[in-house]
Protein backbone atom coordinates (compact mmCIF):
# COMPACT_ATOMS: atom_id res chain seq x y z
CA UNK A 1 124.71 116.60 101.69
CA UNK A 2 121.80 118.01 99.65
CA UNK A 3 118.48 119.41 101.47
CA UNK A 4 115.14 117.09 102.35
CA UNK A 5 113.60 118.85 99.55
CA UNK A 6 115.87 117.32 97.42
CA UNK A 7 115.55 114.22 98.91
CA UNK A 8 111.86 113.99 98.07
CA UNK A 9 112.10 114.98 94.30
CA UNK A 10 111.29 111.81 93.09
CA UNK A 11 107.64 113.24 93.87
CA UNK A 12 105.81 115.49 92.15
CA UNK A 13 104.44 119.11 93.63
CA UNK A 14 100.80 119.55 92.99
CA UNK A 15 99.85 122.60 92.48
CA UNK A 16 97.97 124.78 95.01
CA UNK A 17 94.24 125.03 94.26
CA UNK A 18 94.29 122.22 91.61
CA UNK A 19 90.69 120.55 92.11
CA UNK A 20 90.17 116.61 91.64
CA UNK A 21 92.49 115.01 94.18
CA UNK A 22 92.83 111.68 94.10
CA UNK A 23 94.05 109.75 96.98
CA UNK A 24 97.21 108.48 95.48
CA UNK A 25 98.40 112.35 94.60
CA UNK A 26 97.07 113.59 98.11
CA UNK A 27 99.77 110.47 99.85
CA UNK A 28 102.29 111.69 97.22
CA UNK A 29 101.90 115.23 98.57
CA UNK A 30 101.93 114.33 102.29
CA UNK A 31 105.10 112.12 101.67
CA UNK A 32 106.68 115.29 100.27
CA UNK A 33 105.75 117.60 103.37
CA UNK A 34 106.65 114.54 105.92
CA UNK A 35 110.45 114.58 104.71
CA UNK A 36 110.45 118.49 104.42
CA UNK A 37 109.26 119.31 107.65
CA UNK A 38 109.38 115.67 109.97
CA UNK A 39 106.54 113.51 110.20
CA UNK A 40 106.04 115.24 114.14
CA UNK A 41 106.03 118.58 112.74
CA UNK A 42 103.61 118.31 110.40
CA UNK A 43 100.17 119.38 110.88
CA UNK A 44 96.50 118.28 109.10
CA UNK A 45 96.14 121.58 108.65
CA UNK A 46 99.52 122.08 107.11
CA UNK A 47 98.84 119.52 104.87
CA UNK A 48 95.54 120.64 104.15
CA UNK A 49 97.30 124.08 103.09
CA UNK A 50 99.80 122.62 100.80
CA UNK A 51 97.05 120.78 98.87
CA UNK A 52 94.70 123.98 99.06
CA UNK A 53 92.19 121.66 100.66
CA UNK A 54 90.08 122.48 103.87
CA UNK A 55 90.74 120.23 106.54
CA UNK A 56 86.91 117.71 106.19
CA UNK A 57 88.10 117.59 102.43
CA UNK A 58 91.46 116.33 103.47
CA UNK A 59 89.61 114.22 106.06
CA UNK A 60 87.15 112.66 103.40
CA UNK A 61 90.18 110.82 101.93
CA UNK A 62 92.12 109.99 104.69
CA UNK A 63 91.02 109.39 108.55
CA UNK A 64 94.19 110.59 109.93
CA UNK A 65 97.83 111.90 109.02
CA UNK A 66 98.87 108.66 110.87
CA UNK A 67 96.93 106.55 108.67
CA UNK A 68 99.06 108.70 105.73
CA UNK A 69 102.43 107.52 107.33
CA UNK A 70 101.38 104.10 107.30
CA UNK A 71 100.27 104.00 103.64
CA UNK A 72 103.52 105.78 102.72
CA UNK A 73 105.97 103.59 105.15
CA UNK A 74 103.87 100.58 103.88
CA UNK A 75 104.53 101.51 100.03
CA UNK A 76 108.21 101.05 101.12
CA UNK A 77 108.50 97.80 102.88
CA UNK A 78 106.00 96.01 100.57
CA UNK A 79 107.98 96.80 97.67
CA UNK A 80 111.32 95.38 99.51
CA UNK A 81 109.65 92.39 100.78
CA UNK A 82 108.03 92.13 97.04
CA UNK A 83 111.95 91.54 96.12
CA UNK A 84 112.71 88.38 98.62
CA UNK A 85 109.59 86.99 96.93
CA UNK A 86 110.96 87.14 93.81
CA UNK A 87 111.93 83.85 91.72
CA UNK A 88 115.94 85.53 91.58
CA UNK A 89 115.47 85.88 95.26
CA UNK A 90 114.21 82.19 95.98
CA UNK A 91 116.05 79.76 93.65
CA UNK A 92 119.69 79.27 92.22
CA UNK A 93 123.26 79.87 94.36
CA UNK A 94 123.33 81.89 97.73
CA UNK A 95 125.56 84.53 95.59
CA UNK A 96 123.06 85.23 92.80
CA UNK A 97 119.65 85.65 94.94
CA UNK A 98 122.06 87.67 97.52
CA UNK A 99 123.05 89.60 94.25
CA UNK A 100 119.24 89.79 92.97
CA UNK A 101 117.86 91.40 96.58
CA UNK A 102 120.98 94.13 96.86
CA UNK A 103 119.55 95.12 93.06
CA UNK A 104 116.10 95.05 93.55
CA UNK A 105 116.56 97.14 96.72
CA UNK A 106 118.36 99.74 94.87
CA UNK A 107 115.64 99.88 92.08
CA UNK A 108 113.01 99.77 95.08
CA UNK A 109 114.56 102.30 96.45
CA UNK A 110 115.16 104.34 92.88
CA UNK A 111 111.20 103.71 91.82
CA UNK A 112 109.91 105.01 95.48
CA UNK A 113 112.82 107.49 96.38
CA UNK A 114 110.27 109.77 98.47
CA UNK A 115 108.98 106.30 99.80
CA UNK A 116 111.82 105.20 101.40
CA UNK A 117 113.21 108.22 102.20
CA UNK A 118 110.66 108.96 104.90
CA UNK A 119 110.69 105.10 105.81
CA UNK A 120 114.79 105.61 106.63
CA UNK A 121 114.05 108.71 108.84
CA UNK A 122 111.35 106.88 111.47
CA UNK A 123 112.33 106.59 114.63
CA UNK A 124 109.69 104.96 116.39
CA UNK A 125 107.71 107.51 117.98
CA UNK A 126 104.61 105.37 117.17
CA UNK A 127 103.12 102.83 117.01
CA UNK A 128 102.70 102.71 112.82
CA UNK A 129 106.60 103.60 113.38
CA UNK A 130 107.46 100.87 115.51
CA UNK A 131 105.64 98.64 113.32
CA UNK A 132 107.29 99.51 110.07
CA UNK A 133 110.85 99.27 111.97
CA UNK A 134 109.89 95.72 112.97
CA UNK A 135 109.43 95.00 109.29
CA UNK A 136 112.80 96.35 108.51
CA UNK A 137 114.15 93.95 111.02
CA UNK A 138 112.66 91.39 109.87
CA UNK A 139 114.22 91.97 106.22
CA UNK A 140 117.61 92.33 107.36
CA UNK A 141 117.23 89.53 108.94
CA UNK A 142 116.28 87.17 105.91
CA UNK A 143 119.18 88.93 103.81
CA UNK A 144 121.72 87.95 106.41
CA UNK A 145 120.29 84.50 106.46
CA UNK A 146 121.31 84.59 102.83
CA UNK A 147 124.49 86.30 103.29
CA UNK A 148 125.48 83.27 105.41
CA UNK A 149 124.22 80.80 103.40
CA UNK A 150 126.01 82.74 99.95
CA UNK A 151 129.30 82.37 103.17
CA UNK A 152 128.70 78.58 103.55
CA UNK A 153 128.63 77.64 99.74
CA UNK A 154 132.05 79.96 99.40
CA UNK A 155 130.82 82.67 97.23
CA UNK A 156 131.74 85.19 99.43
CA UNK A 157 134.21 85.56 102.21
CA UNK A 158 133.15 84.26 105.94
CA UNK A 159 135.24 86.42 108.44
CA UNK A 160 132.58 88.94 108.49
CA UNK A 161 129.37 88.42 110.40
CA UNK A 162 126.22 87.78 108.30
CA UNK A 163 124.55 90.41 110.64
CA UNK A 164 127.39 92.85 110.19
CA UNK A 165 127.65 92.27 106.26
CA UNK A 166 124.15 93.17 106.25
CA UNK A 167 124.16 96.31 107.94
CA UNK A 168 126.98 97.60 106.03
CA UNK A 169 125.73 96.54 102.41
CA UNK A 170 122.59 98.49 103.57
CA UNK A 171 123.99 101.25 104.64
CA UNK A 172 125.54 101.76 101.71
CA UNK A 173 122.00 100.87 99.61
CA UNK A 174 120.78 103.41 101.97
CA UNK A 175 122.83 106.25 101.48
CA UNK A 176 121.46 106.81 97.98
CA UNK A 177 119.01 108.64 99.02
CA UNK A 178 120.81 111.46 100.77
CA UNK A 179 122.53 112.21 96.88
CA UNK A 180 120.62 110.39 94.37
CA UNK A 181 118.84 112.76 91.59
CA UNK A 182 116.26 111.09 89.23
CA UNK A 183 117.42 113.60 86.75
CA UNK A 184 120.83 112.71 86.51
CA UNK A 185 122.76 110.27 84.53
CA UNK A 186 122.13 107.18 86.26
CA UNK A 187 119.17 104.79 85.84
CA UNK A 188 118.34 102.31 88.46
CA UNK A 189 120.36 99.64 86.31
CA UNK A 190 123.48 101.35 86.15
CA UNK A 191 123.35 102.39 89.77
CA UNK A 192 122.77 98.53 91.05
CA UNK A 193 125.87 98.00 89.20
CA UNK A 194 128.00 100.78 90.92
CA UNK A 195 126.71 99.33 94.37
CA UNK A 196 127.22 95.89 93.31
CA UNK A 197 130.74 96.77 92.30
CA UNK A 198 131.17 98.38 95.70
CA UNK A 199 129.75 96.45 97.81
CA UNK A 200 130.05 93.01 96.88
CA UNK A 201 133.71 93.18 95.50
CA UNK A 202 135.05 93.38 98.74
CA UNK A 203 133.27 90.57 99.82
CA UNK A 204 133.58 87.76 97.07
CA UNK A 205 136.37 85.15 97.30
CA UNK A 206 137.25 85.04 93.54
């Protein structure tokens, strides 16, 4: 199982004592640091270290580290509620939108490794925390509303629970981010269709 550090490589390390900070690279940075050392265990003033910022610089940009975590955790939900919006999400057979959300999750998740990887690790020790688990609820719970209507027209088999389909075709989306590399072989594409292979063969009828 590879390190946190690894986890996070999807963003970039700015370098100590570079001036001009914008507020996107100073959440990109405080993503990183969240995942390395735990949300809990970080500090302002650790972060302010790792950018090489005092603290009232750090505090210019951003009110609080909480306000950070909710920025970063809501960079990850939007972009998987963004996919249920989508027209393959909304229209056509149960089977194809169901097919459509498991790949857009995986490029979601691909696009905003970092993002999601601190979003997967929350435990709800707050109340930005508890917040951005009732959002993941709440998705689950519209893709298993689609996994049981994809069940009722047939397309795939119906002596598994919708709930429990869920769970385990997300845990499996999931797990990419304990291995996945952006530098290796795979693209977002061609790793939708290793999942989809995976995940949905077992559960299709024909």
């Amino acid at each position: 199982m590879p390190s946190s550090e690894e986890a996070a490589a999807s963003v970039p390390t700015v370098r100590r004592g570079r001036p001009g900070y914008d507020q996107r690279q100073i959440l990109e940075v405080a993503v990183q640091v969240f995942i390395e050392h735990g949300y809990d265990a970080t500090s302002v003033s650790s972060l302010a270290e790792r950018l090489g910022l005092s603290k009232s610089a750090l505090y210019h940009h951003y009110a609080s580290k909480e306000r950070l975590l909710e920025l970063a955790l809501d960079e990850a939900m939007g972009s998987l509620e963004a996919v249920l919006r989508e027209s393959g999400a909304t229209a056509g057979p149960a089977g194809d939108r169901l097919e459509h959300v498991l790949r857009g999750a995986v490029r979601v998740l691909v696009d905003k490794l970092a993002y999601v990887t601190l979003l997967l690790r929350v435990r709800g020790n707050s109340d930005v925390e508890r917040a951005a688990l009732e959002r993941r609820r709440a998705f689950d719970d519209e893709v298993a509303v689609l996994v049981r209507a994809a069940q009722e027209e047939g397309s795939v088999r119906d002596d598994i629970g919708a709930s429990v389909a869920t769970r385990l075709l997300f845990g499996m989306v999931n797990s990419i981010v304990e291995w996945y590399r952006p530098t290796g072989p795979e693209g977002a594409g061609e790793l939708a269709d290793d999942v989809l292979a995976v995940a949905l063969d077992g559960l299709r009828t024909h």
